[in-house]
N, C-alpha and C. Protein backbone atom coordinates (compact mmCIF):
# COMPACT_ATOMS: atom_id res chain seq x y z
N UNK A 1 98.86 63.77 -54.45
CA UNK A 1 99.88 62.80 -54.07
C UNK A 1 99.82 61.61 -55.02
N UNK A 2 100.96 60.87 -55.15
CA UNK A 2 101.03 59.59 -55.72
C UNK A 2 99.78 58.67 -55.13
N UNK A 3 99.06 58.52 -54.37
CA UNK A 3 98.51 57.58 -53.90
C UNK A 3 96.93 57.97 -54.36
N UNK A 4 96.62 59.49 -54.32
CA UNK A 4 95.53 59.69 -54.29
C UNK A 4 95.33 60.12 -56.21
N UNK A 5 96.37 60.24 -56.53
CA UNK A 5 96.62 59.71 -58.39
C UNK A 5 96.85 58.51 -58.63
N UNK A 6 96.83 57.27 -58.04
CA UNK A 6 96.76 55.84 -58.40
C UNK A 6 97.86 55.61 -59.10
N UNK A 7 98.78 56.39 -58.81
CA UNK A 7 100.27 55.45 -59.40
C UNK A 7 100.95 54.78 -58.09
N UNK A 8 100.35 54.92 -56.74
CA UNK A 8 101.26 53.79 -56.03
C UNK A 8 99.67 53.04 -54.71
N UNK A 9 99.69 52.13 -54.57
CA UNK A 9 98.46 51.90 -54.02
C UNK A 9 98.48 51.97 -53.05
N UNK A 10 99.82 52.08 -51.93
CA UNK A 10 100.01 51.98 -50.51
C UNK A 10 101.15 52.42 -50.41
N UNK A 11 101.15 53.38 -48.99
CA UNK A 11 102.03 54.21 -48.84
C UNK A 11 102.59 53.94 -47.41
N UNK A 12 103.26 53.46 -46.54
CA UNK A 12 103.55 53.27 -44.84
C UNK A 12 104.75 54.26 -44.86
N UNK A 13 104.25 54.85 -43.71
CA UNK A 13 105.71 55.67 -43.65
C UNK A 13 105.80 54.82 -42.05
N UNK A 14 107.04 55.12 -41.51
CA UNK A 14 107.69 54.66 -39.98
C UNK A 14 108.83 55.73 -39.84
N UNK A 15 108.70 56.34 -38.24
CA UNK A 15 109.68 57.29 -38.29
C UNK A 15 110.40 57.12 -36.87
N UNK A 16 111.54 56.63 -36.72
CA UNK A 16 112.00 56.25 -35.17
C UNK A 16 112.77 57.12 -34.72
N UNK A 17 113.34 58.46 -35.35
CA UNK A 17 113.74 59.62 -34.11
C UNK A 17 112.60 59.91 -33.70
N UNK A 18 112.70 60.82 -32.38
CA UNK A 18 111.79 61.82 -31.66
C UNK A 18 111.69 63.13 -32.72
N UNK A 19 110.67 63.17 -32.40
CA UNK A 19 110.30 64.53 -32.92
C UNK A 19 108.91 64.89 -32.08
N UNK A 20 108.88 66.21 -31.87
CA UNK A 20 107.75 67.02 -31.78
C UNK A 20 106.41 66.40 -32.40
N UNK A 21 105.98 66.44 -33.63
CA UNK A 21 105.62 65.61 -34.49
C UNK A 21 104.87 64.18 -34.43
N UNK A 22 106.04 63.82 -33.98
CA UNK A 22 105.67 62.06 -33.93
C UNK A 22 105.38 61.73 -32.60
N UNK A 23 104.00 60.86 -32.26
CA UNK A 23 103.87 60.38 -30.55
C UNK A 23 105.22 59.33 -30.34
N UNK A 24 105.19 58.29 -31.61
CA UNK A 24 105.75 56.99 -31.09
C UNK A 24 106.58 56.86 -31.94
N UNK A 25 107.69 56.22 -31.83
CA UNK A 25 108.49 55.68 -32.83
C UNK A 25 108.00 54.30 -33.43
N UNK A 26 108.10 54.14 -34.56
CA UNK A 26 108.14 53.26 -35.08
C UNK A 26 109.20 52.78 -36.37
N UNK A 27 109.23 51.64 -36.33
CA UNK A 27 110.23 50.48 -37.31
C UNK A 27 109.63 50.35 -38.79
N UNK A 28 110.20 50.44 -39.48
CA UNK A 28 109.92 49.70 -40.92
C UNK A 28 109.42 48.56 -41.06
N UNK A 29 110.65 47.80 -40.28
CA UNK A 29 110.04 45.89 -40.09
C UNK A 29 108.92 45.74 -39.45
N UNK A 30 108.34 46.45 -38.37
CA UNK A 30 107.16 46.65 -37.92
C UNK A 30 106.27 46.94 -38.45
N UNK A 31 106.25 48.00 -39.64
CA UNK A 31 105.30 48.38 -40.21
C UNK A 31 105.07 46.98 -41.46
N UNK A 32 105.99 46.53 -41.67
CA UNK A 32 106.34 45.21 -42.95
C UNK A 32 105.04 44.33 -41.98
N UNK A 33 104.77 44.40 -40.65
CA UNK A 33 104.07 42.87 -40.74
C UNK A 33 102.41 43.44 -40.39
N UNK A 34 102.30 44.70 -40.16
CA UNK A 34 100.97 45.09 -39.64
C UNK A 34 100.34 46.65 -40.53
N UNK A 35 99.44 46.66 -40.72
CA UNK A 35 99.17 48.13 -41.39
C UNK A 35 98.95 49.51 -40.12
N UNK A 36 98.47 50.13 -40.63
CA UNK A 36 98.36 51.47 -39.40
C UNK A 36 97.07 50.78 -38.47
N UNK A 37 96.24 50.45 -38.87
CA UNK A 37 95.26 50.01 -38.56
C UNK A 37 95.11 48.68 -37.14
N UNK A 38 96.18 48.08 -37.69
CA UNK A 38 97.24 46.87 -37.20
C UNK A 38 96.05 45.40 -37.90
N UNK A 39 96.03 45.64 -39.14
CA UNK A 39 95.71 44.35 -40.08
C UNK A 39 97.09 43.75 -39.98
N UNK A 40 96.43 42.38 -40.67
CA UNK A 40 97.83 42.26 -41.17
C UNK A 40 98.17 42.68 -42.37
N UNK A 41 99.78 42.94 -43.01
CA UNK A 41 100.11 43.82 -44.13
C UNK A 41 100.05 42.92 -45.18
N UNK A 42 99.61 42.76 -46.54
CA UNK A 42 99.34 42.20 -47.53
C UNK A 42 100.80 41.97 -48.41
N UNK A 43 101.86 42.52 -48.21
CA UNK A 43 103.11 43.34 -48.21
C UNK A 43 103.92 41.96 -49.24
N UNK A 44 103.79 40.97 -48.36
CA UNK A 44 104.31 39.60 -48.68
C UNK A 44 103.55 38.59 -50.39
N UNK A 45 102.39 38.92 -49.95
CA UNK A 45 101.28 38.71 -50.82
C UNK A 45 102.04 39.04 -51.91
N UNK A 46 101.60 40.27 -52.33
CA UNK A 46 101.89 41.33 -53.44
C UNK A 46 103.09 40.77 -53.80
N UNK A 47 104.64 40.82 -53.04
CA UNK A 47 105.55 40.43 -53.19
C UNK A 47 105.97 39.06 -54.37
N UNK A 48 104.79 38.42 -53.25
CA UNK A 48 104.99 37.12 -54.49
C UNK A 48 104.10 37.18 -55.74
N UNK A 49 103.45 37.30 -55.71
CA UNK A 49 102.11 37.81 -56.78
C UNK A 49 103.30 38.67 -58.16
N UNK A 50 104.51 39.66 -58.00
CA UNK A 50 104.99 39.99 -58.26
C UNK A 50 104.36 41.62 -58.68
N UNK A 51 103.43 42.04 -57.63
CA UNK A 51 103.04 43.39 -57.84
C UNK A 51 103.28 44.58 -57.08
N UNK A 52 104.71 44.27 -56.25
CA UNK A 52 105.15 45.04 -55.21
C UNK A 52 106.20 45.83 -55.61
N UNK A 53 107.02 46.71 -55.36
CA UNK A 53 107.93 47.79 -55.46
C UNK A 53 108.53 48.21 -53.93
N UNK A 54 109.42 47.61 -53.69
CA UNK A 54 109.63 47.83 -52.15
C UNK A 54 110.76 49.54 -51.99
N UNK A 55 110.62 50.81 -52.21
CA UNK A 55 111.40 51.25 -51.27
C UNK A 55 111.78 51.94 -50.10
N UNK A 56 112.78 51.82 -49.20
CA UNK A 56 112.79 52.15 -48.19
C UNK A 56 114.37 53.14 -47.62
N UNK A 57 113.64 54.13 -47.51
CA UNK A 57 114.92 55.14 -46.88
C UNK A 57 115.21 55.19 -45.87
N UNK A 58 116.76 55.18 -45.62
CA UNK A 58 116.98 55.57 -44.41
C UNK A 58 118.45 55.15 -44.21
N UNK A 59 118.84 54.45 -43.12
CA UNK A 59 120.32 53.71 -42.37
C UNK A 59 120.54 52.77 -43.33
N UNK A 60 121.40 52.46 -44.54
CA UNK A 60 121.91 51.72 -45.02
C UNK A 60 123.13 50.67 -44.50
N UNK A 61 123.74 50.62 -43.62
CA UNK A 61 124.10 49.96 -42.01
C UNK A 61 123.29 49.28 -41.91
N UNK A 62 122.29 49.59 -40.76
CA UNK A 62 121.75 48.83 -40.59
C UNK A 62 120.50 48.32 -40.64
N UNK A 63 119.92 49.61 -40.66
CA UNK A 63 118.19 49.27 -41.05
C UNK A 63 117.71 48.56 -42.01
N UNK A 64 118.88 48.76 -43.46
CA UNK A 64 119.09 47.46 -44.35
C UNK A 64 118.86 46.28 -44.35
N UNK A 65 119.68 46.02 -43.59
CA UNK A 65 119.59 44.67 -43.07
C UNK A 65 118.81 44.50 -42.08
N UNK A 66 118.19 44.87 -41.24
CA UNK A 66 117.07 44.65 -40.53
C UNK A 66 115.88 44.46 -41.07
N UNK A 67 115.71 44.99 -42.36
CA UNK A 67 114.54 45.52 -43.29
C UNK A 67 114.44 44.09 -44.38
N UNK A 68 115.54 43.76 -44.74
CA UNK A 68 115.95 42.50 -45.78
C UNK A 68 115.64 41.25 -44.74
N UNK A 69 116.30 41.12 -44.08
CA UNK A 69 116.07 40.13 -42.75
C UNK A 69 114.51 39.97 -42.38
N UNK A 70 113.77 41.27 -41.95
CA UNK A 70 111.78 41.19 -41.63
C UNK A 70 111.71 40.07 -43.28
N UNK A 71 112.15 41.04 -44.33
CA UNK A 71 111.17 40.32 -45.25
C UNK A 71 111.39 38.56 -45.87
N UNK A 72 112.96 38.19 -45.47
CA UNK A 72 112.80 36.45 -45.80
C UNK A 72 112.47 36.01 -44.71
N UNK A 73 112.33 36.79 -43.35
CA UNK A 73 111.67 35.76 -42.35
C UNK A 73 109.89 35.60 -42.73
N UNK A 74 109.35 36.69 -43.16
CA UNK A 74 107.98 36.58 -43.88
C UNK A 74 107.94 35.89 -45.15
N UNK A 75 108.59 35.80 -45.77
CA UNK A 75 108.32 34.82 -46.56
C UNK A 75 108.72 33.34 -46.29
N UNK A 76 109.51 33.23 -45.53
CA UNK A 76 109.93 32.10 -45.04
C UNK A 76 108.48 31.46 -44.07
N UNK A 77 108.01 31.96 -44.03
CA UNK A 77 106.87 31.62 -43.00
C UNK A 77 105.68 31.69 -44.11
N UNK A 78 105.83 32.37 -44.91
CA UNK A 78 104.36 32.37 -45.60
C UNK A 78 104.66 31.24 -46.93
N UNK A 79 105.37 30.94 -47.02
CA UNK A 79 105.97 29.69 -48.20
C UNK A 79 106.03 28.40 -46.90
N UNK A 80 106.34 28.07 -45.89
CA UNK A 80 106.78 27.40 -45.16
C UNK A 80 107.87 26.44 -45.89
N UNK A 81 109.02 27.86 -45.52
CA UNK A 81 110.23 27.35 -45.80
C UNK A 81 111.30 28.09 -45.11
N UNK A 82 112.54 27.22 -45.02
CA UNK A 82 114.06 27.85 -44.23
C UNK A 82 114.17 29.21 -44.92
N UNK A 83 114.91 30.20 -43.62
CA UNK A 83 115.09 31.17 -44.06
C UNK A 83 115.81 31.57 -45.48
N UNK A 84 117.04 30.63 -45.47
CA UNK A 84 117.70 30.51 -46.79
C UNK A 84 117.22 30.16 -48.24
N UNK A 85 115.92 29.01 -47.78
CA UNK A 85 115.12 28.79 -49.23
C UNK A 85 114.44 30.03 -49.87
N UNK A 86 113.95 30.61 -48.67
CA UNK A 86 113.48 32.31 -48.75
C UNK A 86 114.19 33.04 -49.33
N UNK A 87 115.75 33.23 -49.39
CA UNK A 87 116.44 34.15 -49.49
C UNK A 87 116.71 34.62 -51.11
N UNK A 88 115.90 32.80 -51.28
CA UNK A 88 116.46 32.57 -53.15
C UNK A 88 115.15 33.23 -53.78
């Protein structure tokens, strides 16, 4: 895998249909603030540091924007600044 060849360092998956498979559903934005573990996610860090690569599949509707939205409210909080100063 990419991860265990060191071309990507962290991998979260989140999967919110039911399936056989999966116990629980889970969110993207959820996974954006906690690891599997439930650390907190370094996610923001990296971000600013400029060593992150964010992508994410799925509902372009709306999970999009749910997904864009988790991440200037985290930075908005980790800069302590308005969501909008975040946005820039």
């Amino acid at each position: 895998s990419y991860q265990k060849e060191g071309h990507i360092r962290n991998l979260h998956t989140a999967f919110s249909r039911s399936s056989k498979n999966f116990i629980k559903k889970e969110y993207v934005q959820d996974k954006m603030i906690c690891n599997n573990d439930g650390e907190d996610n370094d996610l923001i860090q990296l971000i600013l540091e400029g060593n992150a690569s964010v992508y994410v599949c799925g509902d372009g509707n709306h999970m999009a924007k749910d997904v864009q939205g988790k991440i200037v409210q985290l930075l908005s909080s980790k800069l302590n600044n308005t969501e909008s100063e975040a946005k820039e």
